[in-house]
C-alpha atoms as a PDB file:
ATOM      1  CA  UNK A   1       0.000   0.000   0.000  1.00  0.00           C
ATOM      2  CA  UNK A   2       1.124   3.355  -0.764  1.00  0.00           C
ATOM      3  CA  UNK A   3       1.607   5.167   2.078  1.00  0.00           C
ATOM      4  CA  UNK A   4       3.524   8.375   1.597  1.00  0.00           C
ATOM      5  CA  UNK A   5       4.855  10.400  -1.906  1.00  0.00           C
ATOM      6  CA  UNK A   6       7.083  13.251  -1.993  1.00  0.00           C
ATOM      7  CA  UNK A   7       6.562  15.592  -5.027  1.00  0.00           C
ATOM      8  CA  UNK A   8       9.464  17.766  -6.446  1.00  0.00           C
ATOM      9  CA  UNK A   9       8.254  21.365  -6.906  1.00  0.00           C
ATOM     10  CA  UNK A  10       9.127  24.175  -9.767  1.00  0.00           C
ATOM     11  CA  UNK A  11       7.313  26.111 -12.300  1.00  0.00           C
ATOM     12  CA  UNK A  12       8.225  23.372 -15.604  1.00  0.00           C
ATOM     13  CA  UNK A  13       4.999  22.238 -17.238  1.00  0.00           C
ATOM     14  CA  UNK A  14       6.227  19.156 -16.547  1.00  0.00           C
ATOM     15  CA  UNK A  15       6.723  19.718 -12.664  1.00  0.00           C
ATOM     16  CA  UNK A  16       2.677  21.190 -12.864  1.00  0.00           C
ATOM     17  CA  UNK A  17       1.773  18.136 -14.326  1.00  0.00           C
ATOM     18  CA  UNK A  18       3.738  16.114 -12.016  1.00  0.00           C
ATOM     19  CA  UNK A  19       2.029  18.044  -8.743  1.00  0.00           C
ATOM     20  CA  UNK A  20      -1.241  17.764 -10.582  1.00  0.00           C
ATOM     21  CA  UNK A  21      -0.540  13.818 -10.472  1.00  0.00           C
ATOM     22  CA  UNK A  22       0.793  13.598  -6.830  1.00  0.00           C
ATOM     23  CA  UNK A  23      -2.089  15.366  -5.364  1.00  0.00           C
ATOM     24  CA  UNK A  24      -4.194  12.888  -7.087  1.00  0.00           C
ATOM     25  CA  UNK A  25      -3.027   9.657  -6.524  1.00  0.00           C
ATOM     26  CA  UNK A  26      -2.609  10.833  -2.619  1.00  0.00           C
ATOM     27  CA  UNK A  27      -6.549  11.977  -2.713  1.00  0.00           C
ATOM     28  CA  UNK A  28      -6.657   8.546  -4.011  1.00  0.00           C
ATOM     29  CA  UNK A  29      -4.884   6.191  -2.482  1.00  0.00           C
ATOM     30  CA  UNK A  30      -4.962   8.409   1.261  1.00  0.00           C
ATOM     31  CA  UNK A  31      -0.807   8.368   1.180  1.00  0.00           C
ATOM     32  CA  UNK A  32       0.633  10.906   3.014  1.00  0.00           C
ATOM     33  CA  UNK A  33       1.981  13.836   0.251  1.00  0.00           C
ATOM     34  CA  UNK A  34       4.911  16.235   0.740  1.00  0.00           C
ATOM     35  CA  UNK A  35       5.906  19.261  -1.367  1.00  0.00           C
ATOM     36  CA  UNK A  36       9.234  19.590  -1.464  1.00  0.00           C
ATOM     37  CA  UNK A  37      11.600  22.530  -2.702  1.00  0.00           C
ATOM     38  CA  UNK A  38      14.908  22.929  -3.598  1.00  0.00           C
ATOM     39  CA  UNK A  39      16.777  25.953  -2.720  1.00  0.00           C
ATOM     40  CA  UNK A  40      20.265  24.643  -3.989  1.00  0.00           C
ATOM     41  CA  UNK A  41      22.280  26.291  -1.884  1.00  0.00           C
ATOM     42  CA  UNK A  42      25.906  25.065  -2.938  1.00  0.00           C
ATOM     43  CA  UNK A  43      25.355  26.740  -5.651  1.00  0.00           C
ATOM     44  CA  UNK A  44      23.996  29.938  -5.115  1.00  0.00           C
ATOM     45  CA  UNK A  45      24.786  31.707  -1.686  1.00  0.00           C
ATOM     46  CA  UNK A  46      27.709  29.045  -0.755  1.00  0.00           C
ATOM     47  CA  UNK A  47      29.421  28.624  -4.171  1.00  0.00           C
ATOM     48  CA  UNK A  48      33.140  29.032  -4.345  1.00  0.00           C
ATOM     49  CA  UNK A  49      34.892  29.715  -7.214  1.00  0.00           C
ATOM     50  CA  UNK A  50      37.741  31.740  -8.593  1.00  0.00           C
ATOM     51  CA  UNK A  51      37.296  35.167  -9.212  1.00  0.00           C
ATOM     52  CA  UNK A  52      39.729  38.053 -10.291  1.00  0.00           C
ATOM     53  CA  UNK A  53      41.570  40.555  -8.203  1.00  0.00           C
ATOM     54  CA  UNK A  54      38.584  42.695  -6.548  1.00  0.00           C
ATOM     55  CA  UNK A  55      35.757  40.539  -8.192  1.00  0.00           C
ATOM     56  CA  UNK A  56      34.913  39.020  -4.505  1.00  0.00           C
ATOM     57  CA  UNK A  57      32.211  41.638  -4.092  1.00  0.00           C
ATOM     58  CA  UNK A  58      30.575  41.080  -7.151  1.00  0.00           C
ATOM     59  CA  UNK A  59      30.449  37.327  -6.667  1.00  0.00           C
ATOM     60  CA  UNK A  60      29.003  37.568  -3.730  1.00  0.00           C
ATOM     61  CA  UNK A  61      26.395  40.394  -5.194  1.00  0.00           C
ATOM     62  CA  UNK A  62      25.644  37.808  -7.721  1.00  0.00           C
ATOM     63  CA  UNK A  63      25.592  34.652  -5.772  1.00  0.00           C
ATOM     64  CA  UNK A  64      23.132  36.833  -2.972  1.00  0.00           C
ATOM     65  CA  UNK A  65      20.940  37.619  -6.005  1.00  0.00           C
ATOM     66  CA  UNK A  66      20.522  34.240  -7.657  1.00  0.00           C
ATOM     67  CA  UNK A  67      19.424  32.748  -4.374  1.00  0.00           C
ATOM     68  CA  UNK A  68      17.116  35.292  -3.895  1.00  0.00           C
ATOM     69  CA  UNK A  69      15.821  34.572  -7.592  1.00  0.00           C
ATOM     70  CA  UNK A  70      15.720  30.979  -6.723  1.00  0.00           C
ATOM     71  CA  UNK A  71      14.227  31.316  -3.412  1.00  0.00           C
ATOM     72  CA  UNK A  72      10.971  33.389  -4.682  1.00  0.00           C
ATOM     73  CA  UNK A  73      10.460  30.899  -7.855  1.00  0.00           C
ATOM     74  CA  UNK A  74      10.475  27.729  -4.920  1.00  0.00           C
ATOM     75  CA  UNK A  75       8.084  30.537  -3.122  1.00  0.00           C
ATOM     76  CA  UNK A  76       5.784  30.630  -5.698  1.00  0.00           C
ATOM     77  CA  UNK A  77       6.057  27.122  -6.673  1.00  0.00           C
ATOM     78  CA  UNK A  78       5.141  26.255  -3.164  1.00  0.00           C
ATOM     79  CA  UNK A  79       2.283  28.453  -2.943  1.00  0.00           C
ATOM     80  CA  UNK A  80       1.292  27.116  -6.593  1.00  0.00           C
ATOM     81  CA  UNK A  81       1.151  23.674  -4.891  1.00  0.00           C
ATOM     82  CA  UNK A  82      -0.460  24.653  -1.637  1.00  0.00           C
ATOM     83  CA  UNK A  83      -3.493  25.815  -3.082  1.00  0.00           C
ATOM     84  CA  UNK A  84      -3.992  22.941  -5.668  1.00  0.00           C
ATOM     85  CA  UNK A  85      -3.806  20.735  -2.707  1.00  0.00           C
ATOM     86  CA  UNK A  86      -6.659  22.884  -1.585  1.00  0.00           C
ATOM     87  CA  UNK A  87      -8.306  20.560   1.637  1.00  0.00           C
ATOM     88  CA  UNK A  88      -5.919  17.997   1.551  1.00  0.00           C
ATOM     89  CA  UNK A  89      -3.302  17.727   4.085  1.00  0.00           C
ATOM     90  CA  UNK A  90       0.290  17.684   2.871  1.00  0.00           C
ATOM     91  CA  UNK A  91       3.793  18.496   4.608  1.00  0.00           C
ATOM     92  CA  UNK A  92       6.066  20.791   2.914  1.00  0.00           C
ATOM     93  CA  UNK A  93      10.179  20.153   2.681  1.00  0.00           C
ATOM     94  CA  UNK A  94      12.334  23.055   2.252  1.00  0.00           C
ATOM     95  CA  UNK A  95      15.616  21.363   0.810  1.00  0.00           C
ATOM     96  CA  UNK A  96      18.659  23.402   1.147  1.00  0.00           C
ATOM     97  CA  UNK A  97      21.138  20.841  -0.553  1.00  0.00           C
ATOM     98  CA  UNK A  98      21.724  20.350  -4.289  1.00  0.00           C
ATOM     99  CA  UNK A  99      18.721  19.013  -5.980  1.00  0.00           C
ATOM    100  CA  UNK A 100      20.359  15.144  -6.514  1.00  0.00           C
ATOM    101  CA  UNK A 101      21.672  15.103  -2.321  1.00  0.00           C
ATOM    102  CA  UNK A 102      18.436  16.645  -1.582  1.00  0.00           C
ATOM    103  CA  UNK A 103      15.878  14.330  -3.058  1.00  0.00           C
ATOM    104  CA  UNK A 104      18.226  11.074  -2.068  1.00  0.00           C
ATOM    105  CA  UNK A 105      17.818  12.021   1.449  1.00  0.00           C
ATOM    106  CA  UNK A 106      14.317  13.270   1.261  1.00  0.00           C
ATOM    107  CA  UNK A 107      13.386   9.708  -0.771  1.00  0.00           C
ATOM    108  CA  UNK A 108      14.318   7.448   1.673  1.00  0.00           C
ATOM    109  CA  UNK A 109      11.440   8.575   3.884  1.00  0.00           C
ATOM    110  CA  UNK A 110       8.694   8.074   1.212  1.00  0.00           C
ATOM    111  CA  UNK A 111       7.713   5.355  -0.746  1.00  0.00           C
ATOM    112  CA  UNK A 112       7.443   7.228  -3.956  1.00  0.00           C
ATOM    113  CA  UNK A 113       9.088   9.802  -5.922  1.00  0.00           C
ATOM    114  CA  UNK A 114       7.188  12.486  -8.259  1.00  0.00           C
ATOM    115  CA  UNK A 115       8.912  14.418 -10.761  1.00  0.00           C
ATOM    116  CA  UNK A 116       8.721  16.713 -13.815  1.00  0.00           C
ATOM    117  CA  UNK A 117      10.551  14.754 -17.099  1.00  0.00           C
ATOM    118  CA  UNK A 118      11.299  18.675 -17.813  1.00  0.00           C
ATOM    119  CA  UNK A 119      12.275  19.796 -14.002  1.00  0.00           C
ATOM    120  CA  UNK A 120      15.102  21.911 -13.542  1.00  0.00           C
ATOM    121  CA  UNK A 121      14.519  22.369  -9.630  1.00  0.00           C
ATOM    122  CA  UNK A 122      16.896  25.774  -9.585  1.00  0.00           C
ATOM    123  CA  UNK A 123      19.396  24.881 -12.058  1.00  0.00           C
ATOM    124  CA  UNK A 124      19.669  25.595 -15.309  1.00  0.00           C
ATOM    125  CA  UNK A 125      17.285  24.851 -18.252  1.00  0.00           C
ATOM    126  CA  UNK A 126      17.178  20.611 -18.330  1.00  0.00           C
ATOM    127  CA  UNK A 127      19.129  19.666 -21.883  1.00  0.00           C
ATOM    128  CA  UNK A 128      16.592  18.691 -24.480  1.00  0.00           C
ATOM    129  CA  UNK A 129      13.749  18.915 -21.739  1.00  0.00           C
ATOM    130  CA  UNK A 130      15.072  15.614 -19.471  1.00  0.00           C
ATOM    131  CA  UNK A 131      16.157  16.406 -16.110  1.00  0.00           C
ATOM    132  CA  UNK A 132      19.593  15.077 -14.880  1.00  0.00           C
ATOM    133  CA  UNK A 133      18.289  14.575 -11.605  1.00  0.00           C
ATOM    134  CA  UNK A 134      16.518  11.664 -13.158  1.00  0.00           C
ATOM    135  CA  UNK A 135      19.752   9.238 -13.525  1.00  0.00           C
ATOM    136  CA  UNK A 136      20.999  10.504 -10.285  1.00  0.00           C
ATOM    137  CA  UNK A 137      17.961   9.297  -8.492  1.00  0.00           C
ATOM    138  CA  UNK A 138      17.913   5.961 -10.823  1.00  0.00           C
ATOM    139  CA  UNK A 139      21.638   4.758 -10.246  1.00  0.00           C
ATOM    140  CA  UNK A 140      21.945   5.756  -6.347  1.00  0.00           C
ATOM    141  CA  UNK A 141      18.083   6.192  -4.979  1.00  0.00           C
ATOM    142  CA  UNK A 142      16.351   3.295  -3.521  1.00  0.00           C
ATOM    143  CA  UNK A 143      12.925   4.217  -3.971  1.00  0.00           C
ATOM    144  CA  UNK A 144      10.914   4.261  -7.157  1.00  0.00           C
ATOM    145  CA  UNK A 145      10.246   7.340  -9.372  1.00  0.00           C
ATOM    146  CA  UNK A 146       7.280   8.744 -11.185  1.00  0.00           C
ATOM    147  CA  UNK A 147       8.671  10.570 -13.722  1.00  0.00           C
ATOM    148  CA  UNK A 148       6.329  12.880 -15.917  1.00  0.00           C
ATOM    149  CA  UNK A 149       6.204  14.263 -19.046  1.00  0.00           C
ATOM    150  CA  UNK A 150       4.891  17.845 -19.812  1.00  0.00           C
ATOM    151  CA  UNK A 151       0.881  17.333 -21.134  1.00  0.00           C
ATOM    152  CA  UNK A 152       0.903  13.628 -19.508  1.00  0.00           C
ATOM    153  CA  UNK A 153      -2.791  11.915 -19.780  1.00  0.00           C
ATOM    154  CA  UNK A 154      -4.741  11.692 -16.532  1.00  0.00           C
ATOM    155  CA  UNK A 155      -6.924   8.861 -17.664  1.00  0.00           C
ATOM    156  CA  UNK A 156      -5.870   5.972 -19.719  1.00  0.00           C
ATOM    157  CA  UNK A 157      -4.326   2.323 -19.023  1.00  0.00           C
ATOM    158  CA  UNK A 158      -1.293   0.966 -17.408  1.00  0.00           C
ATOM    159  CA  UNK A 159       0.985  -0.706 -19.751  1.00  0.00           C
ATOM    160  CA  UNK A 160       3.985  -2.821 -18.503  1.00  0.00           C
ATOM    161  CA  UNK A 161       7.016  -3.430 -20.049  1.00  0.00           C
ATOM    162  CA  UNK A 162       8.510  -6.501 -18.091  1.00  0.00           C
ATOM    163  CA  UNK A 163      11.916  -8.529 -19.807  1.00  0.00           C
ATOM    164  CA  UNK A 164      12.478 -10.731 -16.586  1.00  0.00           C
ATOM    165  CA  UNK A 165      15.405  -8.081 -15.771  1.00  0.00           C
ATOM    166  CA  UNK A 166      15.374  -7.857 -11.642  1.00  0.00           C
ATOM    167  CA  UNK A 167      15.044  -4.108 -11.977  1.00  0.00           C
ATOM    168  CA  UNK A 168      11.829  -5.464 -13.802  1.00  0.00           C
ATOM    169  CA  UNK A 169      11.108  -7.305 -10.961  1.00  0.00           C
ATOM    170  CA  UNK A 170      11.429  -5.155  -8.971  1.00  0.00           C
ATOM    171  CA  UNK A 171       9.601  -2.585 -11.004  1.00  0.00           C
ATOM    172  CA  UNK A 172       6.877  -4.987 -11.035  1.00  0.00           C
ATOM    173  CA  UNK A 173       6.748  -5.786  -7.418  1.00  0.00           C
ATOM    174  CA  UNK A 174       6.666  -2.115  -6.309  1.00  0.00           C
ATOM    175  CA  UNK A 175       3.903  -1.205  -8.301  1.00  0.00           C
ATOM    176  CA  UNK A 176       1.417  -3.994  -7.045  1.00  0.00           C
ATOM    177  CA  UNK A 177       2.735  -3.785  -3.571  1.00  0.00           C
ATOM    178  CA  UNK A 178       2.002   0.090  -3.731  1.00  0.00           C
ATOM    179  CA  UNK A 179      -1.299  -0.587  -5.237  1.00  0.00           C
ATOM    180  CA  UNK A 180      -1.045   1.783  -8.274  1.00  0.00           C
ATOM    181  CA  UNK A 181      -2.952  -0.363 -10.628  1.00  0.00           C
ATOM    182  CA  UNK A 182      -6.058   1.648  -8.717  1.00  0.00           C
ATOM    183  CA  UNK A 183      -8.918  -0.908 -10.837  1.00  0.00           C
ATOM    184  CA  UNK A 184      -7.609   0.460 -14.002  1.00  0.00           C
ATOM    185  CA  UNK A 185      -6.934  -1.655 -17.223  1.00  0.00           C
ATOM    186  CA  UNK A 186      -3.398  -2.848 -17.006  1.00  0.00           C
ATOM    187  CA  UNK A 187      -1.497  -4.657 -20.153  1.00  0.00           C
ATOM    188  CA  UNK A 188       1.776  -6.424 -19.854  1.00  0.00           C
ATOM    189  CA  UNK A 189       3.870  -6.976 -22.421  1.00  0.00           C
ATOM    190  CA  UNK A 190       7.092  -9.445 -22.154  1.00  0.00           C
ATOM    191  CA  UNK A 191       9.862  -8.977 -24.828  1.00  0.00           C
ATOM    192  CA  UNK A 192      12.909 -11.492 -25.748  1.00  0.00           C
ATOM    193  CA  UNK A 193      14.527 -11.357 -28.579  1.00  0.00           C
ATOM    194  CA  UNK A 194      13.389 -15.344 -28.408  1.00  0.00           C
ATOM    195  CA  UNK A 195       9.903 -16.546 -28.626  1.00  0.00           C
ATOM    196  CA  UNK A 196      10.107 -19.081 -25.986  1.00  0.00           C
ATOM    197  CA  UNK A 197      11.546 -16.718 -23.652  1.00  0.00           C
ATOM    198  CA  UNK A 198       8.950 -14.194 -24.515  1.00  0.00           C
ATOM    199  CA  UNK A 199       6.277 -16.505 -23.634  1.00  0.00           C
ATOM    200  CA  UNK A 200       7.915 -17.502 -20.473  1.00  0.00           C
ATOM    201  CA  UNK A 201       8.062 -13.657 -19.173  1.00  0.00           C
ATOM    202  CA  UNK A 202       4.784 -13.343 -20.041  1.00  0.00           C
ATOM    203  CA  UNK A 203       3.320 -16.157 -17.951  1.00  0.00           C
ATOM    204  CA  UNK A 204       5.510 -14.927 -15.262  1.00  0.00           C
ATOM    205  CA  UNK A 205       4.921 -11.711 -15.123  1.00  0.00           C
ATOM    206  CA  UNK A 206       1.343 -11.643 -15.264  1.00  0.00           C
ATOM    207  CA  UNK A 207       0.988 -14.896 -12.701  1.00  0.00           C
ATOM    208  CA  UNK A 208       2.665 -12.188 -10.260  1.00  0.00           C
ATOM    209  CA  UNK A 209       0.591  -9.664 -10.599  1.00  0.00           C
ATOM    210  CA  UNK A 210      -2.632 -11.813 -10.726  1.00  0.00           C
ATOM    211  CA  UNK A 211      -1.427 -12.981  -6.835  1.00  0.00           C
ATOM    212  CA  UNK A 212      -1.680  -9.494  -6.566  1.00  0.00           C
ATOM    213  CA  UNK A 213      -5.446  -9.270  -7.524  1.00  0.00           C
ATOM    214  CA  UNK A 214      -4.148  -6.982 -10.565  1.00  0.00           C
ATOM    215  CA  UNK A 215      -6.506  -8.149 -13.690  1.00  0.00           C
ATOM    216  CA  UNK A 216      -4.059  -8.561 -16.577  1.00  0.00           C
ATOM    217  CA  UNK A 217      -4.106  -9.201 -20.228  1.00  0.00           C
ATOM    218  CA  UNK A 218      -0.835 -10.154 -21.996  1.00  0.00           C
ATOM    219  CA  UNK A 219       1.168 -10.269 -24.646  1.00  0.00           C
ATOM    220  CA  UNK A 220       4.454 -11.937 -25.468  1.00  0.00           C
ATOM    221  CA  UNK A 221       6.705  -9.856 -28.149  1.00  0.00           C
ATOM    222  CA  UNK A 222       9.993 -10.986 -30.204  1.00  0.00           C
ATOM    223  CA  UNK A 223      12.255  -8.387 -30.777  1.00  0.00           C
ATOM    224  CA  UNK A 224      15.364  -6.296 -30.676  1.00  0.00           C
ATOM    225  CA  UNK A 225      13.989  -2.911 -30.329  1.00  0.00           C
ATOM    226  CA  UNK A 226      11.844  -2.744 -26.993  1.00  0.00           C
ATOM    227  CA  UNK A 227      11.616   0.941 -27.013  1.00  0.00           C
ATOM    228  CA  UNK A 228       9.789   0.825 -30.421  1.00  0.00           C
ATOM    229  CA  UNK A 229       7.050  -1.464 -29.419  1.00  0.00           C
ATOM    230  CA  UNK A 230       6.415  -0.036 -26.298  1.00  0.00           C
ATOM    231  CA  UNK A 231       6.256   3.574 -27.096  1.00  0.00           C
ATOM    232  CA  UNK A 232       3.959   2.286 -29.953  1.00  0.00           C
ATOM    233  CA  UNK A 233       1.284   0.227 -27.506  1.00  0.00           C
ATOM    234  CA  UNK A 234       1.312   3.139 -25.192  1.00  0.00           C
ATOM    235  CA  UNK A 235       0.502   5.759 -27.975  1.00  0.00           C
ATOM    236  CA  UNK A 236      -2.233   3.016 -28.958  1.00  0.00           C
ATOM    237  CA  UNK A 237      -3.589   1.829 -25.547  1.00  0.00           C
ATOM    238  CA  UNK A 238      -3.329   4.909 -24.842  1.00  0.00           C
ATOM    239  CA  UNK A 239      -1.781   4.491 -21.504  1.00  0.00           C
ATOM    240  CA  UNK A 240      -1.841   6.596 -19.002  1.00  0.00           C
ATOM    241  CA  UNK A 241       1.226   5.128 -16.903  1.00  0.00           C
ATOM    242  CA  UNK A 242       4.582   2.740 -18.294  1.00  0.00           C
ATOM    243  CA  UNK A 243       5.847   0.481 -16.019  1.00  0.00           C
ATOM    244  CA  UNK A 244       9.535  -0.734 -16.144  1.00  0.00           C
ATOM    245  CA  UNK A 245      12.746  -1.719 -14.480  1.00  0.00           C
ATOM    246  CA  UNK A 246      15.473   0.941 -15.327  1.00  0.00           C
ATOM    247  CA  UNK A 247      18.345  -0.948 -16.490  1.00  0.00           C
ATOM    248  CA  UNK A 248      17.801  -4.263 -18.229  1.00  0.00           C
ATOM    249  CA  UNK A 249      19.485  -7.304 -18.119  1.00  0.00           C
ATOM    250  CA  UNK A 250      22.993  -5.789 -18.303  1.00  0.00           C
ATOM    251  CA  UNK A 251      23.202  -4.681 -14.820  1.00  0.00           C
ATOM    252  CA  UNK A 252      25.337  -1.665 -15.980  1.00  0.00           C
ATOM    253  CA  UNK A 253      24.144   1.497 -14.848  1.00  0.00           C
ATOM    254  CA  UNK A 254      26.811   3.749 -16.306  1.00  0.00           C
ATOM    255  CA  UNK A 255      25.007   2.574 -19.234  1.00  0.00           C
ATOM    256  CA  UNK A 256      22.112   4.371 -18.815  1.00  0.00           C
ATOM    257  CA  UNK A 257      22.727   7.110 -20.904  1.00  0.00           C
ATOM    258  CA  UNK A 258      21.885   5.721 -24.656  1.00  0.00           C
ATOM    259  CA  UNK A 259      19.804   2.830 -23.276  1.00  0.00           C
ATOM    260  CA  UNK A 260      15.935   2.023 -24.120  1.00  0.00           C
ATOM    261  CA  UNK A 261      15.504   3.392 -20.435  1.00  0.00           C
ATOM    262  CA  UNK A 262      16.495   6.902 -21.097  1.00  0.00           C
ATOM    263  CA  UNK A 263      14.432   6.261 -24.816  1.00  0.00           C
ATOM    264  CA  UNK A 264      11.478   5.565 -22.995  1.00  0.00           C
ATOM    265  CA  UNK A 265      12.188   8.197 -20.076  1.00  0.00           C
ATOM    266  CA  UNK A 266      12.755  11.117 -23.237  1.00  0.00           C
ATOM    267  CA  UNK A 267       9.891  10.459 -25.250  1.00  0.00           C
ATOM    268  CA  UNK A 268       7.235   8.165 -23.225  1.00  0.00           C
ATOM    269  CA  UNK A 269       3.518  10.129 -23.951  1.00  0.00           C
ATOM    270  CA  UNK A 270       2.956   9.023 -19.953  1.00  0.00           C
ATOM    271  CA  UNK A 271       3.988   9.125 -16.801  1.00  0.00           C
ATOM    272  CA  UNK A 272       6.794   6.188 -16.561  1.00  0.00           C
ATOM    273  CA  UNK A 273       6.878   4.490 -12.888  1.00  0.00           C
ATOM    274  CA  UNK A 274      10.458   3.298 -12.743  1.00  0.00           C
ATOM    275  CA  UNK A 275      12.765   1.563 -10.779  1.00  0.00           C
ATOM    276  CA  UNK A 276      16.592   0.519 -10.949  1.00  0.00           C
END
């Protein structure tokens, strides 16, 4: 059972459509929610670096007025999130660390993590609209993330890509344990480059989640290209949250970069629930 989510705050459409998403599945499921905000202070007021004969003063000018910047966007951000909770009861986290120290040791005291695909939580604009919190949080975090795009659906199915992988597994695990399948339609589909394999997953994979009392359909897929075929059944489902283990069956998270994980992360039309 779901029992507590912690939300990452800023003014990205994607972080709006991530808080939009938090509040609801807390109204939902009756988890506890925190808003959390990032202040960043390493580097803003605390940053050290070089600076030219005399320059110390304007540094510090600078560095005083970018945390003051940063500090009234997590303001407003806050207050953004405060009144779309509305009635419900939330906490609210002030984080003073860097956004990746920050939301490790924030994590470990919720069950779930909420995010913006887009979130640049103080920092500069995310490169091509992925935050690089998000591999931070995959390689070293031990809790889950929701990770959502800008525009994600509200309503729509739950498709699972499962490959046997035990960040699958454990992908698979977290979301029946946490009870996110919330009596929607949920789809899994097992990929293997080999047929027999395929079927295997499949039978596995959905026997799980059937102890579960998740109602399943299934579907076994041959293939190379896993990213392909589930971006495609999610566009077609449509779904409204992907499922999957973070790494495959290499094991290798420097590898993430370049993978079908950060494929799926970049350009899934859902919110992806994901796990290392």
């Amino acid at each position: 059972m779901l029992g507590s989510i912690l939300v990452a705050l800023d003014d990205t459409p994607g972080a709006v459509a991530a808080r939009g998403m938090a509040i609801a599945l807390a109204r939902r499921s009756g988890a506890a929610l925190t808003l959390a905000a990032v202040l960043d202070r390493p580097h803003t007021r605390d940053a050290h670096e070089p600076v030219p004969v005399g320059g110390a003063a304007f540094a510090e000018r600078r560095n005083a007025a970018l945390a003051a910047r940063l500090e009234a966007e997590a303001a407003a951000a806050l207050g953004a999130a405060r009144a779309a909770c509305g009635d419900l009861p939330h906490a609210v986290l002030s984080l003073e660390d860097a956004p990746e120290a920050a939301l490790l040791r924030a994590g470990a005291a919720h069950d779930l993590i909420v995010l913006g695909r887009d979130s640049t939580l103080g920092q500069e604009e995310a490169e091509d609209g992925f935050a690089p919190v998000i591999e931070a949080l995959l390689k070293d975090g031990p809790r889950p993330l929701l990770v959502v795009p800008p525009g994600a659906p509200a309503e729509g199915g739950v498709l699972i890509g499962y490959d046997g992988s035990l960040p699958a597994q454990r992908a698979l695990q977290s979301f029946a344990l946490l009870g996110l399948a919330d009596g929607r339609a949920v789809k899994l589909l097992a990929t293997s480059p080999e047929r027999a394999e395929a079927a295997r997953l499949t039978t596995e994979g959905a026997a799980y989640l059937r102890h579960h009392g998740v109602a399943v359909t299934e579907r076994a897929v041959t293939g190379n290209h896993p990213a392909e075929l589930l971006l495609a059944e999610a566009a077609d489902l449509p779904a409204r949250l992907l499922v999957m283990g973070a790494f495959g069956k290499t094991g290798l998270r420097a590898l993430l970069l370049g993978t079908t994980t950060q494929r799926l992360l970049r350009e899934a039309p859902c919110a992806v629930f994901v796990q290392h």
